[in-house]
N, C-alpha and C. Protein backbone atom coordinates (compact mmCIF):
# COMPACT_ATOMS: atom_id res chain seq x y z
N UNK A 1 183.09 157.56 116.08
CA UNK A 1 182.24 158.32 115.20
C UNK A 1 181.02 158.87 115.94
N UNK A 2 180.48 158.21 117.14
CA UNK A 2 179.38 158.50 117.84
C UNK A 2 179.46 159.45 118.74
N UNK A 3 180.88 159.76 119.13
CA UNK A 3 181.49 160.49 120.09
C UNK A 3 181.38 161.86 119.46
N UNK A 4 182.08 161.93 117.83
CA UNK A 4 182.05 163.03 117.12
C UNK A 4 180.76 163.36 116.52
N UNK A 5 179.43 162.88 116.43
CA UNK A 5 178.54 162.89 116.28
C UNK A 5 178.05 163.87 116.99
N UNK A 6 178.12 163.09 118.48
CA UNK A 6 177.59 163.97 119.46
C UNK A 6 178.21 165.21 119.80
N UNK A 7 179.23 165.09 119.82
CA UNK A 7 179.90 166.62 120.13
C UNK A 7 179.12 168.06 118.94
N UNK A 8 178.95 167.09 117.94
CA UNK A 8 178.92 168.44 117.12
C UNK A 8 176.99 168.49 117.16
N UNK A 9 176.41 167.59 117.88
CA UNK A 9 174.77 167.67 117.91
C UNK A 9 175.20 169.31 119.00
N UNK A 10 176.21 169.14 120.35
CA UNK A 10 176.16 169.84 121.67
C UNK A 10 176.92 171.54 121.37
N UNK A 11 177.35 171.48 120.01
CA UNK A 11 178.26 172.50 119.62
C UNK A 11 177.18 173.51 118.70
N UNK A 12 176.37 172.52 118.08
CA UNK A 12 175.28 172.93 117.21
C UNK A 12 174.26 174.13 117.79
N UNK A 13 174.12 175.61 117.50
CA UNK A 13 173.43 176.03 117.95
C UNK A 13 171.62 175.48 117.78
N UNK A 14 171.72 176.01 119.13
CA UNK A 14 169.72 175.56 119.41
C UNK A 14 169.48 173.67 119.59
N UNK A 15 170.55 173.43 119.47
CA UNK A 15 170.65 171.59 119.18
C UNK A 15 169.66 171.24 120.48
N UNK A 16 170.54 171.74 122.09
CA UNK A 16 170.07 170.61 122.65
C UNK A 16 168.81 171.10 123.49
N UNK A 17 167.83 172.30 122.90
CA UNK A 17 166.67 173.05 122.90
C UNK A 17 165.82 172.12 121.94
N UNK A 18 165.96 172.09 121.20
CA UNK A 18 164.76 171.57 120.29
C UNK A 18 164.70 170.52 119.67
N UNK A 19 163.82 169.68 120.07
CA UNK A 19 164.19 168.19 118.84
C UNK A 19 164.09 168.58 118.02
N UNK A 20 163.38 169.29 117.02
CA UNK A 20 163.60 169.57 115.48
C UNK A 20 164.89 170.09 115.47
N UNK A 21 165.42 170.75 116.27
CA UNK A 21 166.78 171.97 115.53
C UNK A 21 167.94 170.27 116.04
N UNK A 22 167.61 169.27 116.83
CA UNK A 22 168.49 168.17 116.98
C UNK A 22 168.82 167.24 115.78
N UNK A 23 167.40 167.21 114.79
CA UNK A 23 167.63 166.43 113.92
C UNK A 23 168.31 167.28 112.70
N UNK A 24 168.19 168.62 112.49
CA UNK A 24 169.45 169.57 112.15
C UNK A 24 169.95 169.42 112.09
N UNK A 25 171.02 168.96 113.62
CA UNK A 25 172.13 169.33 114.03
C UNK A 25 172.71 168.06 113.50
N UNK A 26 172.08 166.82 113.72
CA UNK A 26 172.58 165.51 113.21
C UNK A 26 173.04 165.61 111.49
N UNK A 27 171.86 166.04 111.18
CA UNK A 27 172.15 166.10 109.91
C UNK A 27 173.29 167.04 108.98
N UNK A 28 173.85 168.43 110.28
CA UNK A 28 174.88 169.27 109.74
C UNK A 28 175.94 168.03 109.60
N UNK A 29 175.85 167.34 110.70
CA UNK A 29 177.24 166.40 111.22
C UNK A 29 177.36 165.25 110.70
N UNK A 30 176.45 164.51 109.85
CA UNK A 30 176.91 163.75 109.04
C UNK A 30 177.44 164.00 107.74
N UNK A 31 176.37 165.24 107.06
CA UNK A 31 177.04 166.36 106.42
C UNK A 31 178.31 166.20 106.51
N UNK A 32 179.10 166.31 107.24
CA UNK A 32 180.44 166.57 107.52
C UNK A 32 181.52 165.58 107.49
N UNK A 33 180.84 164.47 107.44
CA UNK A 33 181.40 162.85 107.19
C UNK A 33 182.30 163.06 105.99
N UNK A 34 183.35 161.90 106.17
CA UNK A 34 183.74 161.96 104.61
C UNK A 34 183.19 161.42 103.42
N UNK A 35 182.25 160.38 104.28
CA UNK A 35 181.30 159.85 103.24
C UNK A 35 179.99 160.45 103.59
N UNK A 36 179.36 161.13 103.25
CA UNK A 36 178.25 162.01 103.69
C UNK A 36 176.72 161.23 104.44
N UNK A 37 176.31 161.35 105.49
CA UNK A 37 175.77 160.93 106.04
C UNK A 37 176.04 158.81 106.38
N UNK A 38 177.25 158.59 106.51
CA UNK A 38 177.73 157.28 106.82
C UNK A 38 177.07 157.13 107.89
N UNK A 39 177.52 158.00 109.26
CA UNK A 39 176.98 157.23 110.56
C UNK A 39 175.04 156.58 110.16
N UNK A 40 174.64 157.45 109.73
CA UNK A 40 172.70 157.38 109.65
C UNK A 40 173.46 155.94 108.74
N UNK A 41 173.53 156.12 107.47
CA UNK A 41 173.56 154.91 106.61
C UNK A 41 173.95 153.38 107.54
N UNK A 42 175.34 153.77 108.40
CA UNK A 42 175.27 152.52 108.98
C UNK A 42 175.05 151.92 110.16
N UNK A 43 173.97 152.95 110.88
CA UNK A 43 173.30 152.56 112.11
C UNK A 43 171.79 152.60 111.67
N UNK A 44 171.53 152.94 110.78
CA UNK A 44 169.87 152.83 110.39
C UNK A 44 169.40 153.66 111.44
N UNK A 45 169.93 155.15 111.93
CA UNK A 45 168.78 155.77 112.79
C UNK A 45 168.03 156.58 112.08
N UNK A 46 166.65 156.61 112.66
CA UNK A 46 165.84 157.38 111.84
C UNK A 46 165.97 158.89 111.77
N UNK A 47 165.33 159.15 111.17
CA UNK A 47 165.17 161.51 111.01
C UNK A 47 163.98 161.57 111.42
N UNK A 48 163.35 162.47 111.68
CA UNK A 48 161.79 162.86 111.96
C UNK A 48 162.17 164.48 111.92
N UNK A 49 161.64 164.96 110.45
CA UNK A 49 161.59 166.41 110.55
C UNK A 49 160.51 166.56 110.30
N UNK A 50 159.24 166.08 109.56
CA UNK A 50 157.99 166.70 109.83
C UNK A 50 157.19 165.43 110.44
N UNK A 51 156.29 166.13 111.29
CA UNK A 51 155.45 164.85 112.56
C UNK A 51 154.34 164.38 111.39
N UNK A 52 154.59 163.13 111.77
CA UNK A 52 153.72 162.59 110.98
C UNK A 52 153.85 161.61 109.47
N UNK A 53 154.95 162.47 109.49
CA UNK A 53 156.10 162.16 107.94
C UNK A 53 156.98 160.66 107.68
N UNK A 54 157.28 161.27 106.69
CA UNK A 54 158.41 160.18 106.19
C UNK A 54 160.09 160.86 106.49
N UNK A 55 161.06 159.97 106.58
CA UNK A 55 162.31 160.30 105.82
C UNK A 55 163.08 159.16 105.27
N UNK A 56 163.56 159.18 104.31
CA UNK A 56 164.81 157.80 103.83
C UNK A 56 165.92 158.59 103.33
N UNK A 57 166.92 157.20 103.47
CA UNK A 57 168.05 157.95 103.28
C UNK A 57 168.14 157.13 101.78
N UNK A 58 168.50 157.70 101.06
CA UNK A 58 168.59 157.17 99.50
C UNK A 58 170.13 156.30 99.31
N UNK A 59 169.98 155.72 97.98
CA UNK A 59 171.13 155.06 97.66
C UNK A 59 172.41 155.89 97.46
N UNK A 60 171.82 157.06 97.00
CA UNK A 60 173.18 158.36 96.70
C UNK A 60 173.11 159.09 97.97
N UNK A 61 173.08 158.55 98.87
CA UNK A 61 173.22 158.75 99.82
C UNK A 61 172.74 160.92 100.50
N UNK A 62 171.59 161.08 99.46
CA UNK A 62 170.71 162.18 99.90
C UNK A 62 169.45 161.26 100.73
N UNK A 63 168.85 162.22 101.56
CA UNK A 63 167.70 162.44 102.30
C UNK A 63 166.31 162.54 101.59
N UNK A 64 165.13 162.22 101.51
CA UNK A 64 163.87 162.25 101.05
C UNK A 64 162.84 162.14 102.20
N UNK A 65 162.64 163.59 102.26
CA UNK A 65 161.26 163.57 103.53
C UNK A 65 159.94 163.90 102.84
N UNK A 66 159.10 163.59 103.32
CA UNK A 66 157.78 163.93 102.93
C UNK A 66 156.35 163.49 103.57
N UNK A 67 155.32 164.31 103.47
CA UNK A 67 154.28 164.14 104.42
C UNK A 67 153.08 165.04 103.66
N UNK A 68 151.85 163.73 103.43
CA UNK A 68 150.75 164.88 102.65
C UNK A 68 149.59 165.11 103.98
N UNK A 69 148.58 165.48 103.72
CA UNK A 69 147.66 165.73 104.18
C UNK A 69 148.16 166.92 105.76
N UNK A 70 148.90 167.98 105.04
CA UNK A 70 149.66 168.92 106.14
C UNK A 70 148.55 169.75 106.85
N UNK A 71 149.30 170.04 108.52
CA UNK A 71 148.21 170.39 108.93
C UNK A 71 148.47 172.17 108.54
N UNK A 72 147.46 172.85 108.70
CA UNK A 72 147.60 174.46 108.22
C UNK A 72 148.74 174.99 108.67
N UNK A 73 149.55 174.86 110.22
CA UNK A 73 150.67 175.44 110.33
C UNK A 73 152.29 175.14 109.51
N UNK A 74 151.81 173.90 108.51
CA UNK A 74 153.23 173.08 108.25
C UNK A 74 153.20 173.45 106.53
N UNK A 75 153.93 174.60 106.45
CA UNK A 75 153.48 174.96 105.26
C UNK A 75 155.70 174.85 104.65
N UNK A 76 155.81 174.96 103.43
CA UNK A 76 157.15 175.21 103.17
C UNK A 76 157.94 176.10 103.63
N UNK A 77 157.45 177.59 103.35
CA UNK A 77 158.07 178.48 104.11
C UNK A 77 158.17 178.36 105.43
N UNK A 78 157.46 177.97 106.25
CA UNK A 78 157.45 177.89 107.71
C UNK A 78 158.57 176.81 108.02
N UNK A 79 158.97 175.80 107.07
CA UNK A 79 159.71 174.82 107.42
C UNK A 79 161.20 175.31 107.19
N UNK A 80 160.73 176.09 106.01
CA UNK A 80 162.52 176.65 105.49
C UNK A 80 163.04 177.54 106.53
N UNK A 81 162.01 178.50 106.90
CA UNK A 81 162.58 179.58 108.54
C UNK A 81 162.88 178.88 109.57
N UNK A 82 162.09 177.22 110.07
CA UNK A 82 162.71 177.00 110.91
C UNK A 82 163.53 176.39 110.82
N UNK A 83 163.66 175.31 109.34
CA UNK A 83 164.81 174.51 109.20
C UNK A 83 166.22 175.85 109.87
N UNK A 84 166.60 176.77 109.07
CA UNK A 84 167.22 178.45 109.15
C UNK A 84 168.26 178.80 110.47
N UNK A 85 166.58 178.67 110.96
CA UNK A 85 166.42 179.53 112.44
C UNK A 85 167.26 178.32 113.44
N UNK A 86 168.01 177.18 112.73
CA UNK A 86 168.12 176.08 114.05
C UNK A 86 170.01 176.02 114.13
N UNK A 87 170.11 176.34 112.52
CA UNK A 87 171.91 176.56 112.49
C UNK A 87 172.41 177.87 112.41
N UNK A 88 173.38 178.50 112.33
CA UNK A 88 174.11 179.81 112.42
C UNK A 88 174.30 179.72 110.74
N UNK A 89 174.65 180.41 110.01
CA UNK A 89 174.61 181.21 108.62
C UNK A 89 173.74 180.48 108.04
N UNK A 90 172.56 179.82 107.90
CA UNK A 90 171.87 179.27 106.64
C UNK A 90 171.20 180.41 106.20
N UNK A 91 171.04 180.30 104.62
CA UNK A 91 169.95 181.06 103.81
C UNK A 91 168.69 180.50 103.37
N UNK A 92 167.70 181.06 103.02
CA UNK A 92 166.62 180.76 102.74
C UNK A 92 166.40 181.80 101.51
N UNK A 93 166.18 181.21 99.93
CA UNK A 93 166.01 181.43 98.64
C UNK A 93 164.37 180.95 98.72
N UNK A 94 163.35 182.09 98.67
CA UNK A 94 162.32 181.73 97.80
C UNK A 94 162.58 181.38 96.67
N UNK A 95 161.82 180.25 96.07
CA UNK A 95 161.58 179.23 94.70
C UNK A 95 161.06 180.17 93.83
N UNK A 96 160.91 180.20 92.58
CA UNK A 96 159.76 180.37 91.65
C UNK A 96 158.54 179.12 91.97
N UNK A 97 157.28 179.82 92.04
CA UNK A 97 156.12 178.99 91.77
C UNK A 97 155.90 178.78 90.34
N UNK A 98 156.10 177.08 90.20
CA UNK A 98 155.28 176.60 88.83
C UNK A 98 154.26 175.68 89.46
N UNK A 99 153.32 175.83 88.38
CA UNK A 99 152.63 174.84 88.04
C UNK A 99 151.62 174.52 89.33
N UNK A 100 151.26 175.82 90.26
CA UNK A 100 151.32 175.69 91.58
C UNK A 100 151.88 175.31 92.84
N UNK A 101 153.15 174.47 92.23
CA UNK A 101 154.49 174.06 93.14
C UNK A 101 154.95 175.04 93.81
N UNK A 102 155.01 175.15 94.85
CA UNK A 102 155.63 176.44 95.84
C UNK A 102 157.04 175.95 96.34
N UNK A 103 158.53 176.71 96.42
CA UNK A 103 159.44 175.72 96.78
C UNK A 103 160.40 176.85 97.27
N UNK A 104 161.17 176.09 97.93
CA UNK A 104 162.52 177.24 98.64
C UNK A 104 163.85 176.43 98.78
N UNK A 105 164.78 177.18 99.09
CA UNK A 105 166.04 176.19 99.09
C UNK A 105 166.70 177.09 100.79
N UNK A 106 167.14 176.12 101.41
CA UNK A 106 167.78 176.68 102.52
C UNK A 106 168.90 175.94 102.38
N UNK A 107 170.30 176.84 102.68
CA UNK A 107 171.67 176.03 102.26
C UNK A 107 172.61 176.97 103.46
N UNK A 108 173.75 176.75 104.06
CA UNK A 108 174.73 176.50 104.43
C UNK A 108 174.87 175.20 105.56
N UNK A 109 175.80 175.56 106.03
CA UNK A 109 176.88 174.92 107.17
C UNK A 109 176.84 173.16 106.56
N UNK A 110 177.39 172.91 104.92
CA UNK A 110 177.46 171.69 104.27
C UNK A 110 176.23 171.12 104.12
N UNK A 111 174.95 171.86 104.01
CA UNK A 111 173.59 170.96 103.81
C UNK A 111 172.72 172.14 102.30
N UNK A 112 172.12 171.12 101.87
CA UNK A 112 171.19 171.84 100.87
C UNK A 112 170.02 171.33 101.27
N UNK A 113 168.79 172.07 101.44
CA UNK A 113 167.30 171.58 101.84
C UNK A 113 166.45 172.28 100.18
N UNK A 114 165.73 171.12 99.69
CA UNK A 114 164.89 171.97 98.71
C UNK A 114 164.01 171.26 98.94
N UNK A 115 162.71 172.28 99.61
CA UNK A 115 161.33 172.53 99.66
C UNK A 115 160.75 172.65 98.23
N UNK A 116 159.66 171.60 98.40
CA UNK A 116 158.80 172.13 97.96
C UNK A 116 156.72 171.76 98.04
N UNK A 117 156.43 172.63 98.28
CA UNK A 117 154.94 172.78 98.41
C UNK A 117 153.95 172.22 97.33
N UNK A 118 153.05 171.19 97.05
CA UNK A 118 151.91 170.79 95.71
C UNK A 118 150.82 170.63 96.96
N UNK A 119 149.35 170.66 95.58
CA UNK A 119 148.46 170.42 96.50
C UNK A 119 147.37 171.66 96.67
N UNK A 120 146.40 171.43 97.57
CA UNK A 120 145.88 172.24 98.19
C UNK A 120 144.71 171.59 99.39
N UNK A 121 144.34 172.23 100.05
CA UNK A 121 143.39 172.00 101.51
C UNK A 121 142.58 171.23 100.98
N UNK A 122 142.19 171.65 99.46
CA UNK A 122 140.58 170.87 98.83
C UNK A 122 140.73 169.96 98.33
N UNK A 123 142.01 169.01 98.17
CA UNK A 123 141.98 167.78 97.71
C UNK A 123 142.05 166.60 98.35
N UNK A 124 141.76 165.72 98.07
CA UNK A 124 141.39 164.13 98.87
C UNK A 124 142.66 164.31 99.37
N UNK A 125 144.43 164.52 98.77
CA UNK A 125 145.27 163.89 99.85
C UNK A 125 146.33 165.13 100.17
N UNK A 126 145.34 166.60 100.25
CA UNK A 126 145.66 167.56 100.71
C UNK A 126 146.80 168.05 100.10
N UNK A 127 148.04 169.38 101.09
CA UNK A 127 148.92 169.95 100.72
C UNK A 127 150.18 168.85 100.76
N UNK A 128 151.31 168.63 100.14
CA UNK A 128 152.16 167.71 100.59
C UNK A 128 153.60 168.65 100.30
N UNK A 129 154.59 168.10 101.12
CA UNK A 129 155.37 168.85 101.77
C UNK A 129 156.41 167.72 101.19
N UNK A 130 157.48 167.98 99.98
CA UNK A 130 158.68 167.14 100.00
C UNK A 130 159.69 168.25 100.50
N UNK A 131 160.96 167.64 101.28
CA UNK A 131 161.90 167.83 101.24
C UNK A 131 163.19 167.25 101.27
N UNK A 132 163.98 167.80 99.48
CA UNK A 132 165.04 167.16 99.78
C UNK A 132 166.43 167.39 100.20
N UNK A 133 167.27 166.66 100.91
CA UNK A 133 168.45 167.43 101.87
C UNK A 133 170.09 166.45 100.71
N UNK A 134 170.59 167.29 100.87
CA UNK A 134 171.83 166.49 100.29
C UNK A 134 173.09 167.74 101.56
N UNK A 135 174.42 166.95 100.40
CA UNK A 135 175.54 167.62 101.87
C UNK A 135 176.21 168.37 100.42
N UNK A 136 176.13 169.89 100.98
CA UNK A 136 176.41 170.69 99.78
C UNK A 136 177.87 170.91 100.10
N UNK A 137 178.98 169.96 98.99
CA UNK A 137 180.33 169.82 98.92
C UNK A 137 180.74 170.73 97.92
């Protein structure tokens, strides 16, 4: 499984350029599991998509990242272009803003990412940045 792991991190465009576009690439490829993200579930390796952040892997076996107090460059949109910019066909859907919630969805190659933005610069625990990833079957 580690073998096929890796092959598809080295097949992955931009994979073995960028640690962010690596943890991508991991994540297209468990995506691709028959049980969706198994290898992460049963080696406990971690994700790191935003510095500073969180990620867990949930019981339903989706992804939960998140990180408040963002610095000015780490905004949603910026995350959804590069999440994008790291695999070959993904899209990027601007959200409707409610409620001041800013949010986007970036989806192909078996992954769904939904961004979304609360918050602002002027509050005690700043802008915060969730994103959640599932394996779009």
């Amino acid at each position: 499984m580690h073998l096929i792991l890796a092959a598809a991190l080295l097949a992955t465009s931009g994979a073995g350029q960028d640690p962010f576009c690596n943890e991508i690439g991991k994540l297209a490829a468990g995506a691709r599991e028959s049980t969706p993200f198994e290898t992460f579930h049963r080696t406990g390796d971690p994700l790191n998509l935003i510095p500073g952040g969180y990620c867990r892997l949930s019981s339903q076996r989706n992804w939960i990242c998140g990180k408040s107090l963002l610095p000015p460059e780490i905004t949603q949109a910026s995350m959804a272009q590069r999440i994008a910019a790291c695999l070959p066909d993904m899209t990027v859907v601007p959200g409707e803003t409610r409620y001041g919630n800013r949010r986007s969805v970036v989806s192909g190659n078996g992954l769904v990412f939904e961004l979304s933005e609360t918050g602002s610069d002027r509050g005690h625990i700043g802008r915060i940045l969730s994103i959640f990833i599932r394996a779009e079957r």
